[in-house]
C-alpha atoms as a PDB file:
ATOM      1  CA  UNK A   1     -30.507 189.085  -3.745  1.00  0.00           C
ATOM      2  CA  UNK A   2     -30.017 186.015  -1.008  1.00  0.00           C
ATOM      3  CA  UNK A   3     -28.257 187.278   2.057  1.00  0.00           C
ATOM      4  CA  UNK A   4     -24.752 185.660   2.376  1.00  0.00           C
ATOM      5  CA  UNK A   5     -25.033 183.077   5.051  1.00  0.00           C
ATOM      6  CA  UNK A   6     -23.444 182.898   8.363  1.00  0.00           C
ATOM      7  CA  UNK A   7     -22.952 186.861   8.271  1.00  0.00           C
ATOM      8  CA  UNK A   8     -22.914 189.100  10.766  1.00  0.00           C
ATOM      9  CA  UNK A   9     -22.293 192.738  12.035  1.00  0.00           C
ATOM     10  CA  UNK A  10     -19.923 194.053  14.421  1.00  0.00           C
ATOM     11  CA  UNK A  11     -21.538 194.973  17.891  1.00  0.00           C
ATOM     12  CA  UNK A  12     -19.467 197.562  20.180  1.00  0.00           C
ATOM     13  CA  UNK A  13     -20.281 198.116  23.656  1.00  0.00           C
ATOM     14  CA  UNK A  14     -18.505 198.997  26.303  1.00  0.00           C
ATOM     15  CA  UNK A  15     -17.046 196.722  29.916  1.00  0.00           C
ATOM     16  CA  UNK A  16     -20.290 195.671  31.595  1.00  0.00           C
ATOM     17  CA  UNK A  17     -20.690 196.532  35.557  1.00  0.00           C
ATOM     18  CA  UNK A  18     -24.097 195.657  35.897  1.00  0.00           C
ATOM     19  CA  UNK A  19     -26.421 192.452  36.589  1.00  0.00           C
ATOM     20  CA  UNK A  20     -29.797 192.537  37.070  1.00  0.00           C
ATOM     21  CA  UNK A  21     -31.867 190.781  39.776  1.00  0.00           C
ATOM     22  CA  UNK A  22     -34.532 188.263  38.949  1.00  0.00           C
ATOM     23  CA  UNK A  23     -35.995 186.738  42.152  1.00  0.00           C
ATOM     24  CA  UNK A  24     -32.948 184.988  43.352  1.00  0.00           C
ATOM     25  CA  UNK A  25     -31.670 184.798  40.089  1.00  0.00           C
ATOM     26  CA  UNK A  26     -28.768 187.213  39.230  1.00  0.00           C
ATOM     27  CA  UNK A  27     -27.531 187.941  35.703  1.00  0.00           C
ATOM     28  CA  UNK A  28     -24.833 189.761  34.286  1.00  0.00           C
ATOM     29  CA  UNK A  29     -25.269 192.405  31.972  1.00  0.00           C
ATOM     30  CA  UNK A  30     -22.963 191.460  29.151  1.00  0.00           C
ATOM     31  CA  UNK A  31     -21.607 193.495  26.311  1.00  0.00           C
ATOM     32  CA  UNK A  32     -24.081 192.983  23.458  1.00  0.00           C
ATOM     33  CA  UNK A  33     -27.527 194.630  24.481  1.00  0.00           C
ATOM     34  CA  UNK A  34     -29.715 192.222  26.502  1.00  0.00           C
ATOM     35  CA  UNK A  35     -33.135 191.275  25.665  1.00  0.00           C
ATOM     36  CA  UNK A  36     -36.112 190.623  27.844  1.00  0.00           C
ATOM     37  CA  UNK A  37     -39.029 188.776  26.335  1.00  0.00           C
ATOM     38  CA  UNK A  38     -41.438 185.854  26.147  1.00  0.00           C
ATOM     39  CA  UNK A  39     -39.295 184.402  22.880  1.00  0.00           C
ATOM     40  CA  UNK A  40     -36.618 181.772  23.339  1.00  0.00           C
ATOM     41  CA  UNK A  41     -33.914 183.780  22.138  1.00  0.00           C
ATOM     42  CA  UNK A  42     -34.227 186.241  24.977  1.00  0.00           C
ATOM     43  CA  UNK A  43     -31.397 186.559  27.215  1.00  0.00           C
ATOM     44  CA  UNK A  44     -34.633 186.288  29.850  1.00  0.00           C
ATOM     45  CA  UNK A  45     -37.339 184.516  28.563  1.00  0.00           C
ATOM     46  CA  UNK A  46     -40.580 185.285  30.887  1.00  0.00           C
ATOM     47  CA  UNK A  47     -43.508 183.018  30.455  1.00  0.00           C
ATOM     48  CA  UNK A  48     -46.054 185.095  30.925  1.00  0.00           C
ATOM     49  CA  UNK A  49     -48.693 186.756  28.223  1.00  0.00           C
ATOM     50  CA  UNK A  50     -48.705 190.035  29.471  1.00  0.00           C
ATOM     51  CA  UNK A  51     -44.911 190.129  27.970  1.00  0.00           C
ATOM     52  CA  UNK A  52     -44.028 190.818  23.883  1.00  0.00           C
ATOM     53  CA  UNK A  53     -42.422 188.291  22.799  1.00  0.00           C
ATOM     54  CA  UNK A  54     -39.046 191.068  23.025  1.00  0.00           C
ATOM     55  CA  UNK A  55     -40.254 193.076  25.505  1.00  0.00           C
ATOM     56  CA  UNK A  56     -37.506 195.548  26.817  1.00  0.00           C
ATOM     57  CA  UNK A  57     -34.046 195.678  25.932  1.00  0.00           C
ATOM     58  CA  UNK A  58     -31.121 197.384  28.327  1.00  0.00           C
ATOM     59  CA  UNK A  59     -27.592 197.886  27.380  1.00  0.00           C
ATOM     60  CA  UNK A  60     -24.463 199.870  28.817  1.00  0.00           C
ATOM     61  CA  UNK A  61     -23.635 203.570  27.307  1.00  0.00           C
ATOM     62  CA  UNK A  62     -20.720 205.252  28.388  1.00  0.00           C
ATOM     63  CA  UNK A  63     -20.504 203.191  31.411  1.00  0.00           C
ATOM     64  CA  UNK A  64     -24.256 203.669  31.979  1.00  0.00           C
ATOM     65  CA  UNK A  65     -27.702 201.188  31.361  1.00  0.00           C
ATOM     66  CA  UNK A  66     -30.449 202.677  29.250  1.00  0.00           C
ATOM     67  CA  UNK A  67     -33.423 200.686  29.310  1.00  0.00           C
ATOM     68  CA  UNK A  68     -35.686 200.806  25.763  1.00  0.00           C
ATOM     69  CA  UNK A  69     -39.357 199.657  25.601  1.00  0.00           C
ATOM     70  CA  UNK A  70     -39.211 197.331  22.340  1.00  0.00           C
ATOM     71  CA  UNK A  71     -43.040 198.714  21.489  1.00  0.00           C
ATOM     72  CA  UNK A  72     -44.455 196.248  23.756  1.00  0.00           C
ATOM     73  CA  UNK A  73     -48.197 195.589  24.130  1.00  0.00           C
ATOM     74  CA  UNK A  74     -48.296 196.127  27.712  1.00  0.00           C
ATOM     75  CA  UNK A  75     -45.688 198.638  28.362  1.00  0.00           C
ATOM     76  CA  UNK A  76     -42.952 199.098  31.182  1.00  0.00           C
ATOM     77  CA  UNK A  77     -42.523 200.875  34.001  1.00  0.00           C
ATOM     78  CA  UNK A  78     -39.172 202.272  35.843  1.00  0.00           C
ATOM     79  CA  UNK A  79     -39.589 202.830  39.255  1.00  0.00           C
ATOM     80  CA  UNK A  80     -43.669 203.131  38.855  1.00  0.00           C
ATOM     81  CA  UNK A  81     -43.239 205.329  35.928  1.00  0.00           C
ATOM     82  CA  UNK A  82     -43.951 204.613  32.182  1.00  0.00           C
ATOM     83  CA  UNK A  83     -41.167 203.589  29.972  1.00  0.00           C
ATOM     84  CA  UNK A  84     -41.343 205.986  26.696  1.00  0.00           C
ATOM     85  CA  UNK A  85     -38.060 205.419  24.445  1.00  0.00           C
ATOM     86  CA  UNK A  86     -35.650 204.968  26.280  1.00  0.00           C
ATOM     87  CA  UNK A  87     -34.554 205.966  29.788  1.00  0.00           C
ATOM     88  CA  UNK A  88     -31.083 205.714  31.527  1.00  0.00           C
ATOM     89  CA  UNK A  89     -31.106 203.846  34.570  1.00  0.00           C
ATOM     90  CA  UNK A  90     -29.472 204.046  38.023  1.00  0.00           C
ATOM     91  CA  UNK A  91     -28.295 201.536  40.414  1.00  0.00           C
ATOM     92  CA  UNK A  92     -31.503 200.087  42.209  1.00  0.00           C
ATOM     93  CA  UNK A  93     -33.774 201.041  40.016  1.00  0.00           C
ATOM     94  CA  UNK A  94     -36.720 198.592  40.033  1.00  0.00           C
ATOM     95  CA  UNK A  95     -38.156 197.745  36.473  1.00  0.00           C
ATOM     96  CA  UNK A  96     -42.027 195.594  36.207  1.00  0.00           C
ATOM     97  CA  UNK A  97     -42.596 193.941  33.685  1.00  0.00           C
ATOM     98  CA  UNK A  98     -46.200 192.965  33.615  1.00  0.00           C
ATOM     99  CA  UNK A  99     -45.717 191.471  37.229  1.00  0.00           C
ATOM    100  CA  UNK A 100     -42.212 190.381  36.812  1.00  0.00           C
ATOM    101  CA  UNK A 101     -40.089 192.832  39.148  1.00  0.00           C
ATOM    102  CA  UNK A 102     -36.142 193.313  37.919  1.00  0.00           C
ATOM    103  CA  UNK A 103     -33.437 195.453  39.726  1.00  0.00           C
ATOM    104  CA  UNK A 104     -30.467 196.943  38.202  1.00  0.00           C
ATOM    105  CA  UNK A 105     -27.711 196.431  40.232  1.00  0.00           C
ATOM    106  CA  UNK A 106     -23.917 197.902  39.676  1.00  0.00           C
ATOM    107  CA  UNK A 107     -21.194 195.502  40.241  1.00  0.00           C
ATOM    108  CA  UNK A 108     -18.638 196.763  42.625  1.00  0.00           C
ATOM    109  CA  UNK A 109     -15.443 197.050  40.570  1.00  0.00           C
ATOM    110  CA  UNK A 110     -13.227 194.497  42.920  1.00  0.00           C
ATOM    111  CA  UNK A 111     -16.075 191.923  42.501  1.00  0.00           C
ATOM    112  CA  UNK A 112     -15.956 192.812  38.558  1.00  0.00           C
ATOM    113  CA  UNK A 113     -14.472 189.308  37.808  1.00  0.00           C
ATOM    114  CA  UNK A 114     -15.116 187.282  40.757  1.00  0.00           C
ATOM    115  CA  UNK A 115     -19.312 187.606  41.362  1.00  0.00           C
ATOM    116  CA  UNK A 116     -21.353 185.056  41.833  1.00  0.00           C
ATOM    117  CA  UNK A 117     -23.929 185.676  38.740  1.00  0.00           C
ATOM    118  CA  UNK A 118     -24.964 183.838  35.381  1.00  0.00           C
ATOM    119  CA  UNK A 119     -23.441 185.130  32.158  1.00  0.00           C
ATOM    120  CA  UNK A 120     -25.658 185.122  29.195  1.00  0.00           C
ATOM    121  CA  UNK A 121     -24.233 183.083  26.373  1.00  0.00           C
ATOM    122  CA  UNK A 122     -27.110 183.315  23.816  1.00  0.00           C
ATOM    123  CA  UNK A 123     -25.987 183.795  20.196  1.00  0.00           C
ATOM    124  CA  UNK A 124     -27.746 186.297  17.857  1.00  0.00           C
ATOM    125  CA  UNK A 125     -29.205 185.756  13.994  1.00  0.00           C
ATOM    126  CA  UNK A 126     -32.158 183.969  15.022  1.00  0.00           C
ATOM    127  CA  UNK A 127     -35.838 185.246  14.404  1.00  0.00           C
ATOM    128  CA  UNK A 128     -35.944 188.661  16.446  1.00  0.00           C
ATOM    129  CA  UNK A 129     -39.226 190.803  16.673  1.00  0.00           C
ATOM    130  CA  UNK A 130     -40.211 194.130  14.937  1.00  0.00           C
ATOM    131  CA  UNK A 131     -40.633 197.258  16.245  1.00  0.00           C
ATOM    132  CA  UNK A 132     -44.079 197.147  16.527  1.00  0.00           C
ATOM    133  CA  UNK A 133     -45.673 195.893  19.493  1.00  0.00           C
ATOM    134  CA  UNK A 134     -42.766 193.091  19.951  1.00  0.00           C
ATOM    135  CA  UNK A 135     -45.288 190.121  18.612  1.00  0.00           C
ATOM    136  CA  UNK A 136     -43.727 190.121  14.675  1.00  0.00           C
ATOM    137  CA  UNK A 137     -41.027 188.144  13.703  1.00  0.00           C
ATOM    138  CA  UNK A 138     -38.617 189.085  10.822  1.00  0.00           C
ATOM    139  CA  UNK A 139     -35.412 187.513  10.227  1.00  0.00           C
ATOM    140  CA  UNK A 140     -32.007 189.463  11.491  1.00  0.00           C
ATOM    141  CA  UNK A 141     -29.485 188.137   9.715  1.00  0.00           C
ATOM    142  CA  UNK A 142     -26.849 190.245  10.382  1.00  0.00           C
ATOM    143  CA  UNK A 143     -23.666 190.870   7.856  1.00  0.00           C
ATOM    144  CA  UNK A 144     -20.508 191.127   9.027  1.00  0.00           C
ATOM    145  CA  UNK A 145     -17.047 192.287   7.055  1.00  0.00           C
ATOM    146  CA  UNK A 146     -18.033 189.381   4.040  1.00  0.00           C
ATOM    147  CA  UNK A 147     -20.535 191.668   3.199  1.00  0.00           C
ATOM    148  CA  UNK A 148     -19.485 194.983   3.854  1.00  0.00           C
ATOM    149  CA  UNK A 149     -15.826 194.302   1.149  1.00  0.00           C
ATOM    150  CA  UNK A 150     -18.005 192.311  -1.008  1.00  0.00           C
ATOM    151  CA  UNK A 151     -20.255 196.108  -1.356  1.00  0.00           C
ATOM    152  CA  UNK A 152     -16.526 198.052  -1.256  1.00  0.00           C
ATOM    153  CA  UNK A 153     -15.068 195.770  -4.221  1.00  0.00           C
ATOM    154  CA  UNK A 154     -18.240 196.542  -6.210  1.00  0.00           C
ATOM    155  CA  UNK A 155     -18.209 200.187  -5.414  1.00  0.00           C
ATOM    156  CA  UNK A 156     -14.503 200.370  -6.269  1.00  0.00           C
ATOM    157  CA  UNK A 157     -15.493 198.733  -9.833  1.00  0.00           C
ATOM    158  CA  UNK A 158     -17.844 201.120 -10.307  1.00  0.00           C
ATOM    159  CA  UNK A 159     -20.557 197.958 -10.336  1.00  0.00           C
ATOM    160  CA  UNK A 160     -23.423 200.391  -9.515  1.00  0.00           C
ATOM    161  CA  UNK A 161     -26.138 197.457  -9.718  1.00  0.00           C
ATOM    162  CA  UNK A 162     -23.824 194.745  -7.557  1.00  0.00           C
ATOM    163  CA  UNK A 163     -23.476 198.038  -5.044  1.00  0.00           C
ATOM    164  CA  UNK A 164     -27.110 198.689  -4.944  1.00  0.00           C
ATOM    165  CA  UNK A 165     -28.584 195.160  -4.089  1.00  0.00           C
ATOM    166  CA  UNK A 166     -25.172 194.345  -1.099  1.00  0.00           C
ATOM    167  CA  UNK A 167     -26.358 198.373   0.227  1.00  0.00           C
ATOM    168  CA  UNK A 168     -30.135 197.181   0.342  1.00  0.00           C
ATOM    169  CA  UNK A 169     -28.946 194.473   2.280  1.00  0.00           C
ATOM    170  CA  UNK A 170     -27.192 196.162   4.825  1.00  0.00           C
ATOM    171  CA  UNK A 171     -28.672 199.396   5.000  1.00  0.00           C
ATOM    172  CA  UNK A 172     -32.142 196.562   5.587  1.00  0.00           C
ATOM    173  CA  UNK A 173     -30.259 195.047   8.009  1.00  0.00           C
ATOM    174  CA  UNK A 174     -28.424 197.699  10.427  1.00  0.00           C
ATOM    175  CA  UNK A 175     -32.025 199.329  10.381  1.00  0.00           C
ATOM    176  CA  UNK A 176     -33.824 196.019  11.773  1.00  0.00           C
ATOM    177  CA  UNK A 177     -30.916 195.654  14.407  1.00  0.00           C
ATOM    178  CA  UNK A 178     -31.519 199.682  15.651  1.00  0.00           C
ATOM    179  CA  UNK A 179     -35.093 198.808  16.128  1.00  0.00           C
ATOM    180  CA  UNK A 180     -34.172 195.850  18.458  1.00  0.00           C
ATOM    181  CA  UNK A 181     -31.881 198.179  20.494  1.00  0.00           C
ATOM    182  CA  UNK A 182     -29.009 196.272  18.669  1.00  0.00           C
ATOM    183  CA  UNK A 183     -26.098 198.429  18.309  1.00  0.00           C
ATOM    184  CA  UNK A 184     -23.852 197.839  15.176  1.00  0.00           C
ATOM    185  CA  UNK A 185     -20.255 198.977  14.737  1.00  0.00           C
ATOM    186  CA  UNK A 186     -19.728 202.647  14.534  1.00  0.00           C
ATOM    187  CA  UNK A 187     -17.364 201.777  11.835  1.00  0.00           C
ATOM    188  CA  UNK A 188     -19.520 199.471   9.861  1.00  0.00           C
ATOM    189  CA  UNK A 189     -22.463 202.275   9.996  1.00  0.00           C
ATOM    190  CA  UNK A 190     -20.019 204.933   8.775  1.00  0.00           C
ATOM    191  CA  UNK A 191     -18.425 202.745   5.841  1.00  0.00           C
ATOM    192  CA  UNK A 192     -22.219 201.728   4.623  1.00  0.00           C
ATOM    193  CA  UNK A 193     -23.011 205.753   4.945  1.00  0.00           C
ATOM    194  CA  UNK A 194     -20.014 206.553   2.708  1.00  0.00           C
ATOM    195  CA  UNK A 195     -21.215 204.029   0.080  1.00  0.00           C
ATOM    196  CA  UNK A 196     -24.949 204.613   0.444  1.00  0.00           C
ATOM    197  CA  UNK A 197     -23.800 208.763  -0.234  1.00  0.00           C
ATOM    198  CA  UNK A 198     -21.328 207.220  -3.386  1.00  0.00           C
ATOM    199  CA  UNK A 199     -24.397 205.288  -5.036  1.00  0.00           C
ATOM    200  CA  UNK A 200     -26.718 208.278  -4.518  1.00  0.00           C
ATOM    201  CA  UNK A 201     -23.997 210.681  -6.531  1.00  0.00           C
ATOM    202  CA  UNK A 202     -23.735 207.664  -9.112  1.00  0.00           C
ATOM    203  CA  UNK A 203     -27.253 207.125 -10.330  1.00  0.00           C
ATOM    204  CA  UNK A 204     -28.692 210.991  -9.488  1.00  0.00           C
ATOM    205  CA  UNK A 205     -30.932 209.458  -7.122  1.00  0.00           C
ATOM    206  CA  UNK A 206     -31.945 211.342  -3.514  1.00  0.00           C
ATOM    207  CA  UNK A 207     -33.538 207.701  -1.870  1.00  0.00           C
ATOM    208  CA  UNK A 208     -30.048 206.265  -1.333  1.00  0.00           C
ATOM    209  CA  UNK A 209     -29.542 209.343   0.479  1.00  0.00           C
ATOM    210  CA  UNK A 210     -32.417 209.191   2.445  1.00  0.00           C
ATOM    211  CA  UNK A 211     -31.797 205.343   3.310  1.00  0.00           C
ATOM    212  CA  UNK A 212     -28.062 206.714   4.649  1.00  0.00           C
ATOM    213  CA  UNK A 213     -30.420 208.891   6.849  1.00  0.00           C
ATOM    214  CA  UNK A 214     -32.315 206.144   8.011  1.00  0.00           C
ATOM    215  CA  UNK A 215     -29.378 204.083   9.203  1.00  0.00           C
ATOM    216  CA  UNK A 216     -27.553 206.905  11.396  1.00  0.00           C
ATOM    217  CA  UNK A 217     -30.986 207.779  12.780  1.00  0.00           C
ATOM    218  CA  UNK A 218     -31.540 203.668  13.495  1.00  0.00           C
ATOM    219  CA  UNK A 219     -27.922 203.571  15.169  1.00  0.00           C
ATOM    220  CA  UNK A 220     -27.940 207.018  17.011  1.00  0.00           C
ATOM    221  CA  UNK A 221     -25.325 208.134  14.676  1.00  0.00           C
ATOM    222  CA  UNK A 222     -23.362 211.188  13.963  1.00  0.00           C
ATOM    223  CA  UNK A 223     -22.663 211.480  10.565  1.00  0.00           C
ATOM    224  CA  UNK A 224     -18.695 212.284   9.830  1.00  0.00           C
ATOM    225  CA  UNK A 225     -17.576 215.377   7.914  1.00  0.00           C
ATOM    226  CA  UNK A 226     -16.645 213.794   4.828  1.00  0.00           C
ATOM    227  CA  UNK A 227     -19.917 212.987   4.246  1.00  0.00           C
ATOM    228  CA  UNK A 228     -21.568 215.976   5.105  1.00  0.00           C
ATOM    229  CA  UNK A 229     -19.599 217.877   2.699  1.00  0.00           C
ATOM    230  CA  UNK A 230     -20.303 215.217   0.268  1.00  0.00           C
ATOM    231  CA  UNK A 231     -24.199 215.846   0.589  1.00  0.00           C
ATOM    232  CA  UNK A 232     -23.644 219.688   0.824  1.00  0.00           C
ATOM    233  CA  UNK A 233     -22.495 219.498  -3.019  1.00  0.00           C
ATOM    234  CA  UNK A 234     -25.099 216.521  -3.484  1.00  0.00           C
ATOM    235  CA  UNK A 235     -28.322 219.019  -2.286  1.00  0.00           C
ATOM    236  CA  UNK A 236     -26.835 221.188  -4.678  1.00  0.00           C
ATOM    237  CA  UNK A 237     -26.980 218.594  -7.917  1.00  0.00           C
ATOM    238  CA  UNK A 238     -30.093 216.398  -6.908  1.00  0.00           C
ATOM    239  CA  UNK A 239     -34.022 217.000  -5.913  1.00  0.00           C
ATOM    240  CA  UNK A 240     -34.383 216.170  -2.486  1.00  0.00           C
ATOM    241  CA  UNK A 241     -36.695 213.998  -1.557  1.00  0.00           C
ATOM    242  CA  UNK A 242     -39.980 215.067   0.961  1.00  0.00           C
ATOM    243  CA  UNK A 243     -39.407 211.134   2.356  1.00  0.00           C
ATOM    244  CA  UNK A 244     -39.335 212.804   5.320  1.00  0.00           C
ATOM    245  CA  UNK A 245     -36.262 211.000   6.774  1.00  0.00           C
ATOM    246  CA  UNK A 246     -33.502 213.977   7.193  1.00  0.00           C
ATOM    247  CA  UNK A 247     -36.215 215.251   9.671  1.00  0.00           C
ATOM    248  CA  UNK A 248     -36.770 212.326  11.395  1.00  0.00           C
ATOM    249  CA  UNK A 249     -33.264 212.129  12.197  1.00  0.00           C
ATOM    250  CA  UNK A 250     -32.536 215.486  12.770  1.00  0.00           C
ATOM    251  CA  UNK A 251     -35.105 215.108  15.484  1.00  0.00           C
ATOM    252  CA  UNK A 252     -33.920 212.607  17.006  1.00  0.00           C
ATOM    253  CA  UNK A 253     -30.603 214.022  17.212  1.00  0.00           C
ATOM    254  CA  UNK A 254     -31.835 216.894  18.592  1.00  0.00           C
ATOM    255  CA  UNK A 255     -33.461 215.182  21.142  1.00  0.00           C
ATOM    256  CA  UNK A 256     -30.350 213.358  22.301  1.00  0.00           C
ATOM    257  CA  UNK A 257     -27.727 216.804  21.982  1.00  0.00           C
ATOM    258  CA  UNK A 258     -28.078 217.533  25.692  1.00  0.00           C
ATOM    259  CA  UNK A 259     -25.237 214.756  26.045  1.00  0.00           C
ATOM    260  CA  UNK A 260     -23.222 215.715  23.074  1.00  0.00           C
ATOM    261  CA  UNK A 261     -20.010 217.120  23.658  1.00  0.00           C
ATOM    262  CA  UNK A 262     -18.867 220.505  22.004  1.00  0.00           C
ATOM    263  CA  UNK A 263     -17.248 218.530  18.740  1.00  0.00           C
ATOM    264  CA  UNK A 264     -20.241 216.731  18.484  1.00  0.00           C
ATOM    265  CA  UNK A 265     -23.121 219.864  18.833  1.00  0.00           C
ATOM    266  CA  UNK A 266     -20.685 221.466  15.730  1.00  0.00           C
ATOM    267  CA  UNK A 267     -21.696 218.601  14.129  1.00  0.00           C
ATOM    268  CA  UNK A 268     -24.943 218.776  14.148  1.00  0.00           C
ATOM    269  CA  UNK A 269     -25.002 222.262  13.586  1.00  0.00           C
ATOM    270  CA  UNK A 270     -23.507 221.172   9.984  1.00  0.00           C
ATOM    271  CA  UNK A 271     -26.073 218.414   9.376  1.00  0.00           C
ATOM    272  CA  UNK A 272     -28.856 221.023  10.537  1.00  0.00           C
ATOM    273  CA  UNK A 273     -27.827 223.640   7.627  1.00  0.00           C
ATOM    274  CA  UNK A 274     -28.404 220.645   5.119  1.00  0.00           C
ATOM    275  CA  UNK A 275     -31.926 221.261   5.899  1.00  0.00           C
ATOM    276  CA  UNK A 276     -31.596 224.855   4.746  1.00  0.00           C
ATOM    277  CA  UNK A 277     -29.810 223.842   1.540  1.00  0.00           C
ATOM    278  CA  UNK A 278     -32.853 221.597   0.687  1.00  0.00           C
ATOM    279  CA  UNK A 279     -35.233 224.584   1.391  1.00  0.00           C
ATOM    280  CA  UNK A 280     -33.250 226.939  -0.750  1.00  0.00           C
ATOM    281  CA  UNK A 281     -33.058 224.133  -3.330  1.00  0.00           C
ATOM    282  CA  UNK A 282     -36.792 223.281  -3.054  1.00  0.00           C
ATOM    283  CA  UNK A 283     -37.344 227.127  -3.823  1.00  0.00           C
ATOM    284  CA  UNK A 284     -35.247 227.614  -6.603  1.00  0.00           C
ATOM    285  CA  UNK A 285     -37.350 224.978  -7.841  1.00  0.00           C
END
């Protein structure tokens, strides 16, 4: 199925206070996560072949910047240390780039509107690299709210086939922008989850499932408890897969629960017991 043109997905991020410096250059954060790279559509292009063509990506999270290696040839240190993942960052911390030095620097908040930096205009959807080692190209086109009814209509008509190519789509699509530190909608990822978890229960088929996995583990996602009761009955009635995806993702969340809040750690206790239903399922078996 051809992509709808023109489409994209809903980005959320929150009030940038940062810009980085560049030798005398000095470059507002902005909202959408900013890319560092040797490609054109970088938000800073560096000419230099010791950079991937999308090197490093940073972007604000709860008021903070976390800086992601984007599986770079070459790596990227933080303040002389290797970049693994991704690291929050502080204000002055000094980031190399092959030899290309950048400082994160927080905007005092009365000089929020009124600095004297360039604001990055560059629009997304071109070419964007893959997650490995930043030199592939594969095409992000991202879908936006077109796509997202079009996939509601056809799961409210019960058009299981129509549903299943629009959810390829997008479930393809929010998992290429997670592995460009892209961050998509919470909203959007939560709807596509829902409708992912309604095809699965449709055509008796665990992979949907473990794509609805994949996406919440590409976004750093939560699921909601709808649809955790939802797959509680659906481990019940289907044979998991061994895809390995629900551990993936309960890895990484498990990784990342030393910033959860209390609502959020119940959570994931819920999501972790899904792993037990499978095992008791598996052994019934």
């Amino acid at each position: 199925m051809e992509d709808p043109p023109g489409a994209m997905l809903r980005y959320h991020h929150a009030v940038p206070r940062y810009v980085l410096q560049y030798g005398e250059r000095r470059i507002r954060i902005p909202r959408r996560p900013f890319v560092v790279g040797r490609g054109g559509d970088c938000d800073l292009q560096l000419d230099d072949p010791l950079v991937s063509r999308h090197h490093l990506t940073l972007r604000e999270v709860s008021g903070k910047v976390e800086a992601e290696d984007l599986g770079s040839r070459n790596g990227t240190t933080v303040n002389g240390r290797a970049l693994y993942g991704r690291a929050r960052l502080l204000d002055g911390d000094r980031i190399l780039i092959g030899d290309h030095a950048l400082v994160l620097e927080e905007i005092p908040r009365h000089l929020e509107e009124t600095g004297d930096w360039e604001v990055p205009t560059m629009a997304r959807g071109r070419p964007m690299s893959d997650a490995s080692g930043g030199d592939g190209e594969t095409e992000l086109g991202q879908p936006d709210a077109v796509l997202i009814k079009e996939a509601q209509k056809a799961v409210e008509r019960a058009e299981v086939d129509e549903a299943a190519g629009l959810l390829s789509v997008l479930a393809r699509r929010i998992i290429a922008a997670g592995r460009l530190g892209l961050v998509v909608d919470a909203e959007d990822v939560s709807e596509v989850t829902r409708m992912l978890i309604w095809l699965a229960g449709k055509l008796s088929k665990w992979d949907w499932i473990d794509h609805a996995f994949e996406i919440n583990a590409a976004q750093r996602q939560l699921l909601d408890g709808a649809v955790i009761d939802r797959l509680t009955e659906l481990v019940e009635e289907l044979s998991p897969s061994g895809s390995g995806s629900y551990s993936a993702y309960v890895a990484l969340l498990q990784k990342r629960k030393k910033m959860f809040t209390v609502e959020e750690h119940v959570v994931l206790r819920r999501i972790e017991s899904l792993g037990r239903l499978k095992d008791k399922h598996r052994g019934r078996g």
